[in-house]
PDB file of N, CA and C in Angstrom:
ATOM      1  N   UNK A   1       4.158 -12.760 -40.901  1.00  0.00           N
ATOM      2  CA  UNK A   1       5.131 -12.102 -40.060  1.00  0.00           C
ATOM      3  C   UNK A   1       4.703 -10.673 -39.731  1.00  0.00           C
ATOM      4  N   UNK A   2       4.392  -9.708 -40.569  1.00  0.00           N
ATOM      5  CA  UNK A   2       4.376  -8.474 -40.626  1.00  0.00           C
ATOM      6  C   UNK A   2       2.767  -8.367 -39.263  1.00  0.00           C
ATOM      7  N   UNK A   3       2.057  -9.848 -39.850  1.00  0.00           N
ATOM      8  CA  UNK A   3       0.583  -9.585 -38.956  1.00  0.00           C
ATOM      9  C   UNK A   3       1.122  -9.508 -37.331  1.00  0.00           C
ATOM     10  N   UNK A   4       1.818 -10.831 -36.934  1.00  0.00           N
ATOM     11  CA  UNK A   4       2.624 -10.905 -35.807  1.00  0.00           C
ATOM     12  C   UNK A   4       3.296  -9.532 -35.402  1.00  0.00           C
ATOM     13  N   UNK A   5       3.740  -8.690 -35.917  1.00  0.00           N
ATOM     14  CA  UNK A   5       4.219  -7.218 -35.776  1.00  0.00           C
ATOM     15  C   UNK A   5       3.066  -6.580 -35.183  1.00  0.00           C
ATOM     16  N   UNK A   6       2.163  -6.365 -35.987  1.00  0.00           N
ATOM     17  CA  UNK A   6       0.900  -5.962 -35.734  1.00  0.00           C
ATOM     18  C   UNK A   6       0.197  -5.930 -34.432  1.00  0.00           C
ATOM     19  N   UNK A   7       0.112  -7.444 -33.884  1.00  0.00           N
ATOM     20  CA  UNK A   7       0.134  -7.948 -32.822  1.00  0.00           C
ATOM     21  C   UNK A   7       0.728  -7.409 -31.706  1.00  0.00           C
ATOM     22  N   UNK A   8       1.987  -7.396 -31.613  1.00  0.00           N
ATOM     23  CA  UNK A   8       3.200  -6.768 -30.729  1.00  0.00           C
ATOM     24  C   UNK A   8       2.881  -5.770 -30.451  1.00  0.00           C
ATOM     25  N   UNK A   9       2.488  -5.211 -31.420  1.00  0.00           N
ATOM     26  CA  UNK A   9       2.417  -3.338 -30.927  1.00  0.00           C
ATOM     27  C   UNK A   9       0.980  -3.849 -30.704  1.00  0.00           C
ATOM     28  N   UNK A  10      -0.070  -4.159 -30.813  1.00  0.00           N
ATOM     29  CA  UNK A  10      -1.391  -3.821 -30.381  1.00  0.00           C
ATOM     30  C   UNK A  10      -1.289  -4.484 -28.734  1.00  0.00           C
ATOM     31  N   UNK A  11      -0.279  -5.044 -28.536  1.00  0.00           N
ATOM     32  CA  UNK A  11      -0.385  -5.434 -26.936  1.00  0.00           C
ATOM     33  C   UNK A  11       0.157  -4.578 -26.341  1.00  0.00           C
ATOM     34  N   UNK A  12       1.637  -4.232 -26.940  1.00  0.00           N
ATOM     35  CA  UNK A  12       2.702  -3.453 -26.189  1.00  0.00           C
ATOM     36  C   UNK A  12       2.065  -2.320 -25.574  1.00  0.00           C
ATOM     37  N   UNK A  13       0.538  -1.588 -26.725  1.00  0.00           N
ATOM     38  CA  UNK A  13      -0.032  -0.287 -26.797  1.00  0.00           C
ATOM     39  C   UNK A  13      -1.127  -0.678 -25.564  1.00  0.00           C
ATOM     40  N   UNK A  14      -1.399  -1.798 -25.457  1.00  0.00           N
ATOM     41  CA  UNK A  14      -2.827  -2.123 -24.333  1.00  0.00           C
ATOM     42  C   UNK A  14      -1.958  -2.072 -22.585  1.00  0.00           C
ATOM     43  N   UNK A  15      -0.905  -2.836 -22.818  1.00  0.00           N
ATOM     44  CA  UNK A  15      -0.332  -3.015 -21.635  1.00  0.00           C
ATOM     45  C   UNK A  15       0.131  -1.526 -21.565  1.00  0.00           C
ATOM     46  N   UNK A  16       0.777  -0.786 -22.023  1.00  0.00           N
ATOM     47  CA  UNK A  16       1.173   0.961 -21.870  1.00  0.00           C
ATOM     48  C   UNK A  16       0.209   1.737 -21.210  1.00  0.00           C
ATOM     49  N   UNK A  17      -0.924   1.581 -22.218  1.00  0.00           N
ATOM     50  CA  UNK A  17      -2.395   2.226 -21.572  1.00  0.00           C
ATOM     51  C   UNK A  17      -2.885   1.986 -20.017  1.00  0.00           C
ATOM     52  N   UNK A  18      -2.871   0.666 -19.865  1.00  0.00           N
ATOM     53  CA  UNK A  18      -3.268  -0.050 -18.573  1.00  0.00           C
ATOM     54  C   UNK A  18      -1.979   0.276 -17.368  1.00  0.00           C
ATOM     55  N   UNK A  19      -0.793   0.418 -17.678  1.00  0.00           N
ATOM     56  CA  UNK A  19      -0.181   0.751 -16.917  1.00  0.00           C
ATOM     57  C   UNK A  19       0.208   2.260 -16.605  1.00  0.00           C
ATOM     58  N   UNK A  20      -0.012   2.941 -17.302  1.00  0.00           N
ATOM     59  CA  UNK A  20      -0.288   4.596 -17.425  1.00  0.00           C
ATOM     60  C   UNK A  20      -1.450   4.662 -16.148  1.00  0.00           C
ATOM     61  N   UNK A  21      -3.012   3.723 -16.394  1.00  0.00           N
ATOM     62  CA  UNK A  21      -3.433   4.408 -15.274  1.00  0.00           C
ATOM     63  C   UNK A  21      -3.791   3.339 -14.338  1.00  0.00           C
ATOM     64  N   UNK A  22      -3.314   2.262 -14.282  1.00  0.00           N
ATOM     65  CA  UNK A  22      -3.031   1.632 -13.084  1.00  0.00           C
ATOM     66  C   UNK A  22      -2.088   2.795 -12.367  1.00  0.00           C
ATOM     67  N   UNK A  23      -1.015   2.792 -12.561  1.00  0.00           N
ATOM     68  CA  UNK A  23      -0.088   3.557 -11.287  1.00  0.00           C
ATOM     69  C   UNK A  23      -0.425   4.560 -10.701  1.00  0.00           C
ATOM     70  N   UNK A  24      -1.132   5.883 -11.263  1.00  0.00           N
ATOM     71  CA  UNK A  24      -1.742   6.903 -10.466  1.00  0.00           C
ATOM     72  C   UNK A  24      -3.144   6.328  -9.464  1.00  0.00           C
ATOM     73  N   UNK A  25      -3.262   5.550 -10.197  1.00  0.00           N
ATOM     74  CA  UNK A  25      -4.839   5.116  -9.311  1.00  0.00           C
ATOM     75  C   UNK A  25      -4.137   4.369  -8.100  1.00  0.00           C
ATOM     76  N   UNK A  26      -2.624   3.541  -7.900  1.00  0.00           N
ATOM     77  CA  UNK A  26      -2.583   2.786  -7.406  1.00  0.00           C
ATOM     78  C   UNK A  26      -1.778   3.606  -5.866  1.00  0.00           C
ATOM     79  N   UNK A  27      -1.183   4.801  -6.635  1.00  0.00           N
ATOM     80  CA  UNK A  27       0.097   5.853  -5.770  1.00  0.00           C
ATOM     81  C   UNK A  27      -1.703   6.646  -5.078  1.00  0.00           C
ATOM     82  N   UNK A  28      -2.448   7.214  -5.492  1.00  0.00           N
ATOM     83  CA  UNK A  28      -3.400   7.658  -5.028  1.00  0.00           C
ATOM     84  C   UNK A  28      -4.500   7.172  -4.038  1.00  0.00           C
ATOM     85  N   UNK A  29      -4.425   5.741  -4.353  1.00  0.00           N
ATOM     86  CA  UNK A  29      -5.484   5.185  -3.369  1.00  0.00           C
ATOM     87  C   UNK A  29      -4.256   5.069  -1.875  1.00  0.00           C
ATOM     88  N   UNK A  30      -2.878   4.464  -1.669  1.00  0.00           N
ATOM     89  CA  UNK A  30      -1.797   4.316  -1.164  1.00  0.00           C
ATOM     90  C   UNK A  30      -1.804   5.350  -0.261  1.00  0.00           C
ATOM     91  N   UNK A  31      -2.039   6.720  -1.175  1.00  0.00           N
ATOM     92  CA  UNK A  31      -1.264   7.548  -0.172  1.00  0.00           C
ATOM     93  C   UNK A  31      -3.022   8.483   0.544  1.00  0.00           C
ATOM     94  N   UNK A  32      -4.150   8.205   0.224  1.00  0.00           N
ATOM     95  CA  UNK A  32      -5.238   9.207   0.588  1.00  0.00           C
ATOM     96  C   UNK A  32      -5.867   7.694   1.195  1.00  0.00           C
ATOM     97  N   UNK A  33      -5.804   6.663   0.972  1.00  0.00           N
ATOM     98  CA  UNK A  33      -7.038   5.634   1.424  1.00  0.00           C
ATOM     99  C   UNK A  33      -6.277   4.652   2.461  1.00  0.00           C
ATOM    100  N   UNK A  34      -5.073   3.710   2.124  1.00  0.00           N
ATOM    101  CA  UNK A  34      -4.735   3.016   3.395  1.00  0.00           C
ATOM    102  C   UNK A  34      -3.031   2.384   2.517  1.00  0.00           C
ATOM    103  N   UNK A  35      -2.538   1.801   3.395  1.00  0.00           N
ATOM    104  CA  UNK A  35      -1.194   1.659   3.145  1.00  0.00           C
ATOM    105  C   UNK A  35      -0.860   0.589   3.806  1.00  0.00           C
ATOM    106  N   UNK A  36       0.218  -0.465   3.842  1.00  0.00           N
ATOM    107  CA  UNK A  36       0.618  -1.537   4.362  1.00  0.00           C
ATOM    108  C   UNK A  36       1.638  -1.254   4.897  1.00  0.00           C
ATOM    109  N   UNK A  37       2.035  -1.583   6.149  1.00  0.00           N
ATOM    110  CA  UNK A  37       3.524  -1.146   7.025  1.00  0.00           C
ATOM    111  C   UNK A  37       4.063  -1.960   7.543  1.00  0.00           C
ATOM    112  N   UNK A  38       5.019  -2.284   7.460  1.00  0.00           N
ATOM    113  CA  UNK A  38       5.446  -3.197   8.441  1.00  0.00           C
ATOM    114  C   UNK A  38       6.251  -2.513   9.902  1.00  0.00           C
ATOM    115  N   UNK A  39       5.787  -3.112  11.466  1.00  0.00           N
ATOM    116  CA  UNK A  39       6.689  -2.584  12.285  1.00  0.00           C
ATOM    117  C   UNK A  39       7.341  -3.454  12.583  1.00  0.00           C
ATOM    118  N   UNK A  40       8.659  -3.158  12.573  1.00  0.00           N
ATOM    119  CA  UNK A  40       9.609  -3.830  13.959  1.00  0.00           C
ATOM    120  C   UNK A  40      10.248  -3.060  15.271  1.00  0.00           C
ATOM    121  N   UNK A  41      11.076  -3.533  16.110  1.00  0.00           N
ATOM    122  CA  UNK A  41      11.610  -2.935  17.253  1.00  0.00           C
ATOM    123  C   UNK A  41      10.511  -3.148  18.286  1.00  0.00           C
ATOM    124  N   UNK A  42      11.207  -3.024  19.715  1.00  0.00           N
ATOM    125  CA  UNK A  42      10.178  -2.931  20.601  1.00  0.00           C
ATOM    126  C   UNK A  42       9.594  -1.929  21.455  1.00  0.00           C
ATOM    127  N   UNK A  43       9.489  -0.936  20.279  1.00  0.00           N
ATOM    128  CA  UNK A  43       8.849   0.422  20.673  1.00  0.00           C
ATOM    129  C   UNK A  43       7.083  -0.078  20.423  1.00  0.00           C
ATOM    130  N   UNK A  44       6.669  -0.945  20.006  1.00  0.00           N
ATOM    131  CA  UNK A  44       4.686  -0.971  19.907  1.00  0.00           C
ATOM    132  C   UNK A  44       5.595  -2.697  20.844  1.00  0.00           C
ATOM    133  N   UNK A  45       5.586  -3.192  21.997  1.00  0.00           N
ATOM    134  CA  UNK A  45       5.020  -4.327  22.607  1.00  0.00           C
ATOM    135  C   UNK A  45       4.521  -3.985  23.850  1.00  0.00           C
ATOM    136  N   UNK A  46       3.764  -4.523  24.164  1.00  0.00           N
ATOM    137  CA  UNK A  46       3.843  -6.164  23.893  1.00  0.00           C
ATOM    138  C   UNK A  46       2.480  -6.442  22.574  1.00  0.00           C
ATOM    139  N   UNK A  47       1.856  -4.794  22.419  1.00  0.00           N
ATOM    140  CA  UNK A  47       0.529  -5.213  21.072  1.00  0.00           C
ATOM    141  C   UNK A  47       1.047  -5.647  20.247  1.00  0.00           C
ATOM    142  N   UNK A  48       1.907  -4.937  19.621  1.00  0.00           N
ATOM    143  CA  UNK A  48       2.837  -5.689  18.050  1.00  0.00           C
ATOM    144  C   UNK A  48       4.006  -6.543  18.571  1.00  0.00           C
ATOM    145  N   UNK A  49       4.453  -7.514  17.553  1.00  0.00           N
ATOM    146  CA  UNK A  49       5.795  -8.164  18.124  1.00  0.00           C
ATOM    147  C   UNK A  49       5.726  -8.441  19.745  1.00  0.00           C
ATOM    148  N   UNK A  50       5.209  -9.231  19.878  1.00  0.00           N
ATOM    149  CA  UNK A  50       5.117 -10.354  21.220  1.00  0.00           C
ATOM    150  C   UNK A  50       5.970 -10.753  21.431  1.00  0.00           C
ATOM    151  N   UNK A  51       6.077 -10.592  22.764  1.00  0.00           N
ATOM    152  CA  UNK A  51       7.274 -11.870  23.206  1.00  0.00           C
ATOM    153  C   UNK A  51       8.889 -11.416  22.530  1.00  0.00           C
ATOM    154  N   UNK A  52       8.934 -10.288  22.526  1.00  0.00           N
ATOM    155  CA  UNK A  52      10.428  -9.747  22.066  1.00  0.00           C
ATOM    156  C   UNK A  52      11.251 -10.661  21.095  1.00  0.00           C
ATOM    157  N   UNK A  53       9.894 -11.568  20.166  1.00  0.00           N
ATOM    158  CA  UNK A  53      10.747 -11.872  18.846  1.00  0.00           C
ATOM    159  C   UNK A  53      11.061 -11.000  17.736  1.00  0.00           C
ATOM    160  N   UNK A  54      11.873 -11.678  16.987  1.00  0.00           N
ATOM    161  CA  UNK A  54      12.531 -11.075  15.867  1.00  0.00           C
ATOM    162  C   UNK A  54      12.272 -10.401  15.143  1.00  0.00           C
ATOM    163  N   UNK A  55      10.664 -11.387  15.155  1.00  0.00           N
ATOM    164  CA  UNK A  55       9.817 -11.337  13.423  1.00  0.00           C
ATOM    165  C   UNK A  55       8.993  -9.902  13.055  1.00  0.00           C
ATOM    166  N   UNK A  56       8.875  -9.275  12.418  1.00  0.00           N
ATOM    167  CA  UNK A  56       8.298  -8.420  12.270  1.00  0.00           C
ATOM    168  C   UNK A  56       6.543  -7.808  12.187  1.00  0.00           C
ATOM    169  N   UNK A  57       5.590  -7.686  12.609  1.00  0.00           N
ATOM    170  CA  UNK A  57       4.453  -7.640  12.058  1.00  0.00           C
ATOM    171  C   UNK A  57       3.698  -6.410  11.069  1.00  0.00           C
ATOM    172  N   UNK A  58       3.388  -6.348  10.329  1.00  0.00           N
ATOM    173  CA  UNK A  58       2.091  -6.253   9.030  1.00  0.00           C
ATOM    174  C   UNK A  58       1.431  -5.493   9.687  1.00  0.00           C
ATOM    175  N   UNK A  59       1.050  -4.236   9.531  1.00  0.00           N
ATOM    176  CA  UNK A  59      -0.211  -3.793   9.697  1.00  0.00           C
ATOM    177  C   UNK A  59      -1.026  -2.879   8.308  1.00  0.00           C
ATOM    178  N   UNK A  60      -2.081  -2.060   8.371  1.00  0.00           N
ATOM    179  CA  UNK A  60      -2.865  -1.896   7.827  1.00  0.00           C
ATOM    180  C   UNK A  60      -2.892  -0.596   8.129  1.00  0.00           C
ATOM    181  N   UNK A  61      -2.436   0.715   7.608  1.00  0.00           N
ATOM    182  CA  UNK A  61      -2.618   2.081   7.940  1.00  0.00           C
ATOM    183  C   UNK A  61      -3.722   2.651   7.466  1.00  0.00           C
ATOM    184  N   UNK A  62      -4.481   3.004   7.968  1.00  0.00           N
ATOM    185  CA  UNK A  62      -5.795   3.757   7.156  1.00  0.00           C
ATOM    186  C   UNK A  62      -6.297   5.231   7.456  1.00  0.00           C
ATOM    187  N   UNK A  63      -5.763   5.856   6.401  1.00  0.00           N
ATOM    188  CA  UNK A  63      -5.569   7.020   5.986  1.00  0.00           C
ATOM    189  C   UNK A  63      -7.071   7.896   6.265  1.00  0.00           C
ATOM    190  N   UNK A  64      -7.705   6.782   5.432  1.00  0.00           N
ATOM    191  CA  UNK A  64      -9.172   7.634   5.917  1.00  0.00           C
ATOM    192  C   UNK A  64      -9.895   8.226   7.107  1.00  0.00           C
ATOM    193  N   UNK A  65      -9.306   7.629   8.087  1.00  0.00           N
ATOM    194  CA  UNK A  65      -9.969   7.885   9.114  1.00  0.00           C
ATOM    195  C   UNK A  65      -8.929   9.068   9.825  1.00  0.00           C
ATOM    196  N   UNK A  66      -7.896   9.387   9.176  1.00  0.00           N
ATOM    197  CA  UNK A  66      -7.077  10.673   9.879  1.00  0.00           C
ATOM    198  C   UNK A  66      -7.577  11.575   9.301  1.00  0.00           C
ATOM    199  N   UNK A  67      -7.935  11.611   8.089  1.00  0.00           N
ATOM    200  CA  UNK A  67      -8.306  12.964   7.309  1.00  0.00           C
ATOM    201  C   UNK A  67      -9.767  13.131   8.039  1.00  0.00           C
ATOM    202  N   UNK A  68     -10.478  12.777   8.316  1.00  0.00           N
ATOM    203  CA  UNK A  68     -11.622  12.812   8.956  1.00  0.00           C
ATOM    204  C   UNK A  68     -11.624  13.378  10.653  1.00  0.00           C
ATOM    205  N   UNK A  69     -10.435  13.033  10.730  1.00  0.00           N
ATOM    206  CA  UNK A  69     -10.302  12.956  12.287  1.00  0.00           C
ATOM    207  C   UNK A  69     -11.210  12.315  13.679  1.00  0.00           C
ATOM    208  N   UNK A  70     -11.365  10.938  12.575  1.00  0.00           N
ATOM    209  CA  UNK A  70     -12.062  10.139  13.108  1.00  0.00           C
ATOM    210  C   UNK A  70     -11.502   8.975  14.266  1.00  0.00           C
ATOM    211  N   UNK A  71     -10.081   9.732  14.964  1.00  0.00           N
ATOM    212  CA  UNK A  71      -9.592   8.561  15.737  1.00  0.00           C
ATOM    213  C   UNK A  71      -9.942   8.809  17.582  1.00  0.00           C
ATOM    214  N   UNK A  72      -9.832   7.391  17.961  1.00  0.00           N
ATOM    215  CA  UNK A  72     -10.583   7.389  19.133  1.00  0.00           C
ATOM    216  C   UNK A  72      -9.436   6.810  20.091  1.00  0.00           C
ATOM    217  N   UNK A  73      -9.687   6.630  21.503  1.00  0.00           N
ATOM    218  CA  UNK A  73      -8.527   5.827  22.773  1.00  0.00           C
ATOM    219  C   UNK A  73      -8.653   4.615  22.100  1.00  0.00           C
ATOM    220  N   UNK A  74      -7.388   4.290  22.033  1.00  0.00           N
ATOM    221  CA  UNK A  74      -6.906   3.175  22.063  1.00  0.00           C
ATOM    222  C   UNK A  74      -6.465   3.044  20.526  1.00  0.00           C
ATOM    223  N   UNK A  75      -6.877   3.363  19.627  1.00  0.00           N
ATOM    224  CA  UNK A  75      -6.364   3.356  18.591  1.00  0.00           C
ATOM    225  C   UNK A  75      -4.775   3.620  18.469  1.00  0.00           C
ATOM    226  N   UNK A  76      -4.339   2.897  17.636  1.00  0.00           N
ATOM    227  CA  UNK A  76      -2.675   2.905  17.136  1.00  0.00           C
ATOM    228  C   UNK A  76      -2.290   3.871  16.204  1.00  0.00           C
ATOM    229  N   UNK A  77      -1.623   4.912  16.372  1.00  0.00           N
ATOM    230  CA  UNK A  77      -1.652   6.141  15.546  1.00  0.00           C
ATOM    231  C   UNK A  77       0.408   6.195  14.871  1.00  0.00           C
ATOM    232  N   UNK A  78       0.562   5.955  13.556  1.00  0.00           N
ATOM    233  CA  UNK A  78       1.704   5.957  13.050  1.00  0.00           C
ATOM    234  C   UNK A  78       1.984   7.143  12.703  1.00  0.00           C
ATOM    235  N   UNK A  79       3.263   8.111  12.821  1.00  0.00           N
ATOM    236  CA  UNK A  79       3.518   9.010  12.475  1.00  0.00           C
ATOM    237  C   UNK A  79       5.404   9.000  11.722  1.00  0.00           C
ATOM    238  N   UNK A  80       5.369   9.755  10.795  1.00  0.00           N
ATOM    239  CA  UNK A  80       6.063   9.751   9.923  1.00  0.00           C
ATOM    240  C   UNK A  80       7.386  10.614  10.144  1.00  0.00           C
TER     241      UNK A  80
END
């Protein structure tokens, strides 16, 4: 029993660790490298959301290329 104790805490202590720096690595890559968005409304059609359905679409924000100021015509630029 007491070994099983043992156990408990040697996971409880691995999963703590791993989640300590999972989350900064995960809030850091998020907010400096790229981000997932979803748009709706029909302020982006007919490129996003076609056809004045409902459904919403997914995109892919990528951070990197603003800090660089690497954007060009035609590119889709989200602002906050």
């Amino acid at each position: 029993m007491a070994q099983a104790q043992g156990l408990g805490k040697k996971y409880m202590k691995a999963f703590f660790k791993g989640f300590f720096i999972a989350v900064p690595v995960t809030v850091t890559f998020l907010d400096r490298v790229a981000c997932v968005a979803r748009v709706e409304g029909a302020s982006m059609q007919p490129s996003l959301n076609p056809g004045g359905r409902q459904a919403s679409d997914v995109v892919l924000l990528n951070h990197w290329s603003i800090r660089n100021y690497d954007v060009q015509r035609g590119d889709i630029v989200s602002l906050v």
